[in-house]
Each structure stands twice: as C-alpha cells, then as structure tokens.
C-alpha atoms as a PDB file:
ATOM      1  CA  UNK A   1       0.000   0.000   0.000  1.00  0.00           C
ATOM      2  CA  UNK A   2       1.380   3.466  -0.755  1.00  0.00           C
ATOM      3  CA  UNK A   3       0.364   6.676   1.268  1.00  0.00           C
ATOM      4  CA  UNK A   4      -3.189   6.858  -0.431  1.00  0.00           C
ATOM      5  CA  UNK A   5      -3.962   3.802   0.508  1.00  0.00           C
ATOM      6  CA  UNK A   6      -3.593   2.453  -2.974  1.00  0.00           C
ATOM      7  CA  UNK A   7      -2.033  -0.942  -3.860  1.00  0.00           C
ATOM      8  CA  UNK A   8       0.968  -1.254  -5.340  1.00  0.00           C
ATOM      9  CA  UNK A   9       0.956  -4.142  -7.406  1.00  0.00           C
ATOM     10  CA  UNK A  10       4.114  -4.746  -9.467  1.00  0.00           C
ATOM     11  CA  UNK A  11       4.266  -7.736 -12.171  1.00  0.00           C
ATOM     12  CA  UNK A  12       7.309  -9.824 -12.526  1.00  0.00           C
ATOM     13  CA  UNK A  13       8.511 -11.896 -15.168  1.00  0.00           C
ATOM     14  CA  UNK A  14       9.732 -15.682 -13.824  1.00  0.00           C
ATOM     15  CA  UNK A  15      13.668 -14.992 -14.439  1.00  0.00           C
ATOM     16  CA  UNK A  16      12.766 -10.827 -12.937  1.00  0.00           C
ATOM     17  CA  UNK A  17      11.730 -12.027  -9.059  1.00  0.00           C
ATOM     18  CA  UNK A  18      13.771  -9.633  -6.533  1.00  0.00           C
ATOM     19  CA  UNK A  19      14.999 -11.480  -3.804  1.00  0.00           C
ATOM     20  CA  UNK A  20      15.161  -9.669  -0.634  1.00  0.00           C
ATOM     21  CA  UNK A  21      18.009  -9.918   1.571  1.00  0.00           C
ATOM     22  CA  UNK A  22      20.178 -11.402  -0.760  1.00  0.00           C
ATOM     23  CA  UNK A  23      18.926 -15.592  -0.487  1.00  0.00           C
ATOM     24  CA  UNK A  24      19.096 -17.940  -3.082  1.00  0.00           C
ATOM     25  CA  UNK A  25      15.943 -19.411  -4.170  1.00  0.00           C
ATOM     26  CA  UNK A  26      15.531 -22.622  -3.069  1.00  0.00           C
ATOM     27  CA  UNK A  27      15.617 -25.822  -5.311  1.00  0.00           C
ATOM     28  CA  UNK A  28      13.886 -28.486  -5.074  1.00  0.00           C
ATOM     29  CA  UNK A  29      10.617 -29.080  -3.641  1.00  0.00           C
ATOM     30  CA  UNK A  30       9.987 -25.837  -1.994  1.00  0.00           C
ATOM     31  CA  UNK A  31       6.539 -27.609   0.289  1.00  0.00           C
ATOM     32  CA  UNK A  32       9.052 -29.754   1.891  1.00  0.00           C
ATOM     33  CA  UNK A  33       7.916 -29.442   5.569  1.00  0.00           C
ATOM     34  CA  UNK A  34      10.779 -31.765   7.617  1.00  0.00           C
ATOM     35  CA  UNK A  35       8.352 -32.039  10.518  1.00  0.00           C
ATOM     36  CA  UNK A  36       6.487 -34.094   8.804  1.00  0.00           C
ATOM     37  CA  UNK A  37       9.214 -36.882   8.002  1.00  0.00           C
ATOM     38  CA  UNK A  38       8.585 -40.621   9.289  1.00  0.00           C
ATOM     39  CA  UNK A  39      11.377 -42.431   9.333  1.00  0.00           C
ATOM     40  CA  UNK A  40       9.979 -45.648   8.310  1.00  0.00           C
ATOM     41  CA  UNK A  41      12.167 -48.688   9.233  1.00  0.00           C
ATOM     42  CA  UNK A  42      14.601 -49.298   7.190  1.00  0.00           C
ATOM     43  CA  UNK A  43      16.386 -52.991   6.196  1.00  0.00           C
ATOM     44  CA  UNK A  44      19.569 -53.630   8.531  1.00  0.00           C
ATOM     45  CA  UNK A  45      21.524 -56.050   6.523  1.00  0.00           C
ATOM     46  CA  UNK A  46      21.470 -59.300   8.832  1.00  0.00           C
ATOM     47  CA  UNK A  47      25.095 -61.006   8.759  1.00  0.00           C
ATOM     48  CA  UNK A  48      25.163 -64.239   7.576  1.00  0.00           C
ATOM     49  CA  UNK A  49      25.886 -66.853  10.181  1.00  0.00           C
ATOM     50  CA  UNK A  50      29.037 -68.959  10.338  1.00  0.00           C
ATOM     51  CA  UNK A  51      27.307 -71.280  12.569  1.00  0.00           C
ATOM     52  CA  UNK A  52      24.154 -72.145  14.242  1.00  0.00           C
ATOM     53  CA  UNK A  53      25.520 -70.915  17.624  1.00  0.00           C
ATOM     54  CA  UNK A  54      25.860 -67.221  16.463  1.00  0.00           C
ATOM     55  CA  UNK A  55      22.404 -67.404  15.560  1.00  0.00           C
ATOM     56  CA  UNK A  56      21.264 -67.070  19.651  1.00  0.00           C
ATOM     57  CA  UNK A  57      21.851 -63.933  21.098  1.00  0.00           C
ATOM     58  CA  UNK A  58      20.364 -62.933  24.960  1.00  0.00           C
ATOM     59  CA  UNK A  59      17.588 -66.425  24.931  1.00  0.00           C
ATOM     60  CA  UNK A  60      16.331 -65.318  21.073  1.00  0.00           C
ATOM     61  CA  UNK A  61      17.117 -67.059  18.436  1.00  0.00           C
ATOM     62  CA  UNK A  62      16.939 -65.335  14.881  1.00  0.00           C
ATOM     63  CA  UNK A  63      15.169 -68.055  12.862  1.00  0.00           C
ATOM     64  CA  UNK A  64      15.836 -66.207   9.328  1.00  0.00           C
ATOM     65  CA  UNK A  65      19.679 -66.129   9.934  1.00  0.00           C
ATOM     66  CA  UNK A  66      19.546 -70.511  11.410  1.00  0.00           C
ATOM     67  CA  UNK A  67      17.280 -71.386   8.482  1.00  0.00           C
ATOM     68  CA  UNK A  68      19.611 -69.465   6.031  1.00  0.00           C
ATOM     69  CA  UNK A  69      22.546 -70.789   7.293  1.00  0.00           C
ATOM     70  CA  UNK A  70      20.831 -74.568   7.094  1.00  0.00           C
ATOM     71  CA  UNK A  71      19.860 -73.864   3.749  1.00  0.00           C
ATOM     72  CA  UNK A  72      23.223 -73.198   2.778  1.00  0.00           C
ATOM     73  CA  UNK A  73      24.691 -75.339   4.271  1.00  0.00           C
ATOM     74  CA  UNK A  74      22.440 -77.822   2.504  1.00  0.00           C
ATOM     75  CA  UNK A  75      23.046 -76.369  -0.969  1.00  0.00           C
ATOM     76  CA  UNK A  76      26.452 -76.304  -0.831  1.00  0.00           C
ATOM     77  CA  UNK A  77      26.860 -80.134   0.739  1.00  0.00           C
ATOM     78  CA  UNK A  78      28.193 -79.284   4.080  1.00  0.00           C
ATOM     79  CA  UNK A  79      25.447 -80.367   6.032  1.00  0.00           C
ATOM     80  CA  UNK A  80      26.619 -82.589   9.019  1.00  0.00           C
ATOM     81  CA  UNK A  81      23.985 -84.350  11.041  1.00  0.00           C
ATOM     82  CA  UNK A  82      26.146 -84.732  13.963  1.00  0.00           C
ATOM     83  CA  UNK A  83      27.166 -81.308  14.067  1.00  0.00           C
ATOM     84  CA  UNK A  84      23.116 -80.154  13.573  1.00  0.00           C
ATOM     85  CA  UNK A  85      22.489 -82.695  16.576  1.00  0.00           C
ATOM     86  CA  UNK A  86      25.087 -81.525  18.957  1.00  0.00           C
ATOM     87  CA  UNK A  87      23.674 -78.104  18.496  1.00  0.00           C
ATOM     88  CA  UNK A  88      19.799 -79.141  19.188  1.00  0.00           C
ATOM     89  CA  UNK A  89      21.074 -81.191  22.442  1.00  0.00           C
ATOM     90  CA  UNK A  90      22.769 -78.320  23.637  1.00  0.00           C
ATOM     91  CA  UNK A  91      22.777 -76.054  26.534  1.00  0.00           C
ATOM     92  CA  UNK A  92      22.560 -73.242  24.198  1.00  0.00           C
ATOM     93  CA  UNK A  93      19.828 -74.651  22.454  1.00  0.00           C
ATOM     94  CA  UNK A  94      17.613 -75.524  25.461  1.00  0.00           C
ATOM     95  CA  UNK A  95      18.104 -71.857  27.078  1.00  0.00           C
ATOM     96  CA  UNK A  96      16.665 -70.354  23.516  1.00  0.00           C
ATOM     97  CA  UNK A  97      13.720 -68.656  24.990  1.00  0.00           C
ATOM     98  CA  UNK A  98      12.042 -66.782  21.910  1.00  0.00           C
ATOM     99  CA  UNK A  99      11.951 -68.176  18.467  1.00  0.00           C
ATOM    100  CA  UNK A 100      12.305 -64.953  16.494  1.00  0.00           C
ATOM    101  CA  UNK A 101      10.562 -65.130  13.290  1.00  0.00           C
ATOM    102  CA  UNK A 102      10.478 -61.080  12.704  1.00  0.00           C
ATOM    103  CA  UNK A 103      13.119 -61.054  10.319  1.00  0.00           C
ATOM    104  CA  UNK A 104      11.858 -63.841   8.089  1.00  0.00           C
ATOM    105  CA  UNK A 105       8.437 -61.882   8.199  1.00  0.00           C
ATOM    106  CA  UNK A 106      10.475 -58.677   6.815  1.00  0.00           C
ATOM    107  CA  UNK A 107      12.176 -60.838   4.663  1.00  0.00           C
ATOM    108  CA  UNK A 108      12.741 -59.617   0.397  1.00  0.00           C
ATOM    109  CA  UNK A 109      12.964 -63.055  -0.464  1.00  0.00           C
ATOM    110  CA  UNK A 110       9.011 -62.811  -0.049  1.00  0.00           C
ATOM    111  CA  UNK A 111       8.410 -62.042  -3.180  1.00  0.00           C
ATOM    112  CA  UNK A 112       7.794 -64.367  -6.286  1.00  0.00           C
ATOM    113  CA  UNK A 113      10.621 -64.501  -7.589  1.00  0.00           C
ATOM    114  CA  UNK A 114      12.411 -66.116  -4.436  1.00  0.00           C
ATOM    115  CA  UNK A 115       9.439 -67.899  -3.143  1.00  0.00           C
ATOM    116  CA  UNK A 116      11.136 -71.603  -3.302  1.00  0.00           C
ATOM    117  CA  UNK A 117      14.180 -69.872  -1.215  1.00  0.00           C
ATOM    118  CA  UNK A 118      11.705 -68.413   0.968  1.00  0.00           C
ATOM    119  CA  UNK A 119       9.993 -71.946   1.751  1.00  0.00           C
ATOM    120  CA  UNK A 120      13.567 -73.724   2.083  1.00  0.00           C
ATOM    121  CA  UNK A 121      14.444 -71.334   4.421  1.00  0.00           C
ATOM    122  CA  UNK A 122      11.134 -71.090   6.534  1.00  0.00           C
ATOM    123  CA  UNK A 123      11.090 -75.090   6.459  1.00  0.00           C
ATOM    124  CA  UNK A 124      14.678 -75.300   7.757  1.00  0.00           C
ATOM    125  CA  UNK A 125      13.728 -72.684  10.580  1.00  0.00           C
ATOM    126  CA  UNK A 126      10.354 -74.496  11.794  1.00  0.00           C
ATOM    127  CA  UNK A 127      12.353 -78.319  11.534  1.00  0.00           C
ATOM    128  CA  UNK A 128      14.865 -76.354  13.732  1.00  0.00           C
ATOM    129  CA  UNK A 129      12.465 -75.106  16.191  1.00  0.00           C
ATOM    130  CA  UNK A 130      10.943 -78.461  16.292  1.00  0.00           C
ATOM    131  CA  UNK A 131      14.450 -80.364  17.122  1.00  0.00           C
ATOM    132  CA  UNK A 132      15.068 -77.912  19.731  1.00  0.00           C
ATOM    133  CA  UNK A 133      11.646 -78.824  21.397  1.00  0.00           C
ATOM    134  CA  UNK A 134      12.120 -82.282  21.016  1.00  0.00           C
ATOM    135  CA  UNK A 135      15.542 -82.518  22.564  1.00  0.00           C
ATOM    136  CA  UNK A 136      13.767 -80.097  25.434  1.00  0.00           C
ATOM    137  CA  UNK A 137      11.522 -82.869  26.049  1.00  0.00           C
ATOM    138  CA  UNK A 138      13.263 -85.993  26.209  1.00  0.00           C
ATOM    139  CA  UNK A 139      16.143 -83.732  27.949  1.00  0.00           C
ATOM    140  CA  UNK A 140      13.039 -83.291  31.017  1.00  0.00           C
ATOM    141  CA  UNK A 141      12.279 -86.807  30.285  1.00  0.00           C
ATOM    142  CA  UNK A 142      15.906 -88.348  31.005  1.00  0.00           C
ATOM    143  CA  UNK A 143      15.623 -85.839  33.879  1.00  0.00           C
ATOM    144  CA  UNK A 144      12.775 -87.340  35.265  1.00  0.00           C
ATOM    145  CA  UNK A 145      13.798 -90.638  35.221  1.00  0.00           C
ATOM    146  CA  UNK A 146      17.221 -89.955  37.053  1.00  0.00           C
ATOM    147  CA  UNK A 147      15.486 -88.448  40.426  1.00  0.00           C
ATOM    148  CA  UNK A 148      12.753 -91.318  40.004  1.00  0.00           C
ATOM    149  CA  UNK A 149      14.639 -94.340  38.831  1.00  0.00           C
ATOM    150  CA  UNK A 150      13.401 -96.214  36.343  1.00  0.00           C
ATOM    151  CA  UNK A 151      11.293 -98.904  38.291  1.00  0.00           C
ATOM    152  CA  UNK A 152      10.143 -95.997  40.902  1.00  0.00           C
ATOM    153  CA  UNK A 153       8.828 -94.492  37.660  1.00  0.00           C
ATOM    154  CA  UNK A 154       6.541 -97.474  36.414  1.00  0.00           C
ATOM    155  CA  UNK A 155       5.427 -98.093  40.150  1.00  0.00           C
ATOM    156  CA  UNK A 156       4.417 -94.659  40.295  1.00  0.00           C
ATOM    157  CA  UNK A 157       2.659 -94.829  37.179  1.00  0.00           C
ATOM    158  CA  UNK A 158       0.782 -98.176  37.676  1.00  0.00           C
ATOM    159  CA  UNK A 159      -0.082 -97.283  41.329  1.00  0.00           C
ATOM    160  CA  UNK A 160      -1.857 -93.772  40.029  1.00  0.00           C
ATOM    161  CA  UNK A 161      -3.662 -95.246  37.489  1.00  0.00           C
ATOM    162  CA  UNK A 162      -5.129 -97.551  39.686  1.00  0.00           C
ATOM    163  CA  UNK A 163      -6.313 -95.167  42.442  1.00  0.00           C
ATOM    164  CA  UNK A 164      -7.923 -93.729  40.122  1.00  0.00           C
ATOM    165  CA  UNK A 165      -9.675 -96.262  38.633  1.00  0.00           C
ATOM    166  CA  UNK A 166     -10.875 -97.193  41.953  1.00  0.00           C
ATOM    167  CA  UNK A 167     -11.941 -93.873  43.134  1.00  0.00           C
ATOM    168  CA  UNK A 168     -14.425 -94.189  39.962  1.00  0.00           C
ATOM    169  CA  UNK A 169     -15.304 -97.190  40.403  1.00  0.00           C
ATOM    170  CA  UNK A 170     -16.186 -96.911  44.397  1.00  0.00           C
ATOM    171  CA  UNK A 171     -17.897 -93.141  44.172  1.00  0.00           C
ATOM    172  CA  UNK A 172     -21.231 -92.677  43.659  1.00  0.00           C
ATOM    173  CA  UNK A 173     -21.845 -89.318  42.396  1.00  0.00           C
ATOM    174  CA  UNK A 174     -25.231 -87.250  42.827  1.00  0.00           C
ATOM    175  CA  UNK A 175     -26.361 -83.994  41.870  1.00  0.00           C
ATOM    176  CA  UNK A 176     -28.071 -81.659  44.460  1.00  0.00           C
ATOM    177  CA  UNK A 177     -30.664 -79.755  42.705  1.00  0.00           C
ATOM    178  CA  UNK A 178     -33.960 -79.063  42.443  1.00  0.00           C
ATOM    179  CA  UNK A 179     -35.888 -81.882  40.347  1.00  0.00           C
ATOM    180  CA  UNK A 180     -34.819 -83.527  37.996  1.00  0.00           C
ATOM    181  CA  UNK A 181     -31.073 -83.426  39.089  1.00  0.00           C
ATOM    182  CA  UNK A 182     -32.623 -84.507  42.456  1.00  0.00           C
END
C-alpha cells in the first residue's frame, strides 16, 4: 500500500523475481515441511551366520539367519547331522527362549521370484524349532527318570492309574438340585 492507501501491485517476469536480503531461491521441492518426516524402518543387513551358535543372542534365536545358514549349508553339501544334533542337544539350544521369526516376516525373499528360497528357508527354521523342542523334552524326560529311577517311575505310574480307577469305580456321584437333578 502506498500513502493513499492504494495498492501497489508490481508484475514480474519468472527470471525478474527480486529477492530480498540477498537468499538464493531454493531448489527443489519448496513444500518440503521436515516435521512431517517418518522415518519408516529401514532394512539392517542381517550377517550371515558362520554357525548355528551365532544365531542365539540374549535367549532369542533369529530363525531367518539358522534357516539361512541350514539352507546353505544344505546347498552347498556341508550339512553334518552330527554337528546339527550336537547343536539341538545343547545347553545353548535348550536356554533359547524366543523363536524370532520377525526377520523372516520382513524378509525380500518374499516375493515371487524367491518364493522356493523363501519356503527352504522357513522349512529349515520351523524343523529347527521343532528339534530344539524335542531334545527339550526328552532332555526333562531323562531328567525325570534320574530323580525317580526307572522302576520308581513305572510303580508310580501303575499305582496312580489304579487309584484312580478305583476312586471311579467306588464313588457314587449325585447332583443336588432341584428336580430332575434330584
């Protein structure tokens, strides 16, 4: 506005815009507003593991790095049964307290175009999983057995069984109610 309250309107061609105080233009997209970045999660390359071992960190073991390393393993003919065994029967193995599937969720190899890797490798990490729990089992099994003894352990067995097979046998059982349960 000038002093008679008039406005000033002045026209400028594109390559004729004053610049006040001497600042470059800015390139780019000039509605970037940073505030308004999300930093979406982005892939952390997972190292491949040397051995099945390095795949339990802190109770949690990463299944996408095991069934990789399995499937590997099995591709290239270095699988060794005794070596996969002494793993599953180990301490390390029986103190895995999470069976972390997240990575093989986030996995790229989801796509088509991988899909047969995919399935190798989520087959190797479930047969894994599955070893682990069975060597949990019979581990608490053999456990069981030692503080019982073996013929304390059939006694025990026979002598429970019977009870309660008696117990149903001897009880009558009635229902107090009002008619019919009466």
């Amino acid at each position: 506005l000038d002093e008679n309250h008039n406005v000033n309107v002045q026209l400028h061609h594109d390559h004729e815009i004053p610049i006040e105080r001497e600042q470059e233009a800015p390139y780019g997209n000039i509605y970037y507003r940073p505030e308004f970045d999300v930093e979406l999660d982005r892939e952390v390359p997972v190292n491949p593991a040397d051995t099945l071992y390095s795949c339990v960190s802190n109770g949690r073991m990463d299944m996408y790095r095991a069934g990789s390393l399995l499937d590997e393993l099995k591709n290239t003919n270095r699988f060794n049964d005794i070596v996969y065994q002494e793993f599953v029967d180990s301490e390390v193995a029986a103190n895995v307290q999470t069976f972390d599937y997240d990575e093989l969720e986030r996995s790229p190899l989801r796509n088509f175009s991988n899909l047969v890797q995919f399935m190798r490798i989520s087959h190797f990490a479930a047969r894994l999983r599955d070893d682990i729990r069975d060597a949990r089992v019979n581990r608490m099994q053999r456990d069981f057995e030692t503080k019982m003894g073996p013929d304390d352990c059939a006694v025990a067995q026979d002598m429970s069984s019977s009870v309660c097979q008696d117990n149903l046998i001897r009880k009558s059982w009635m229902l107090e109610g009002p008619p019919p349960f009466c």
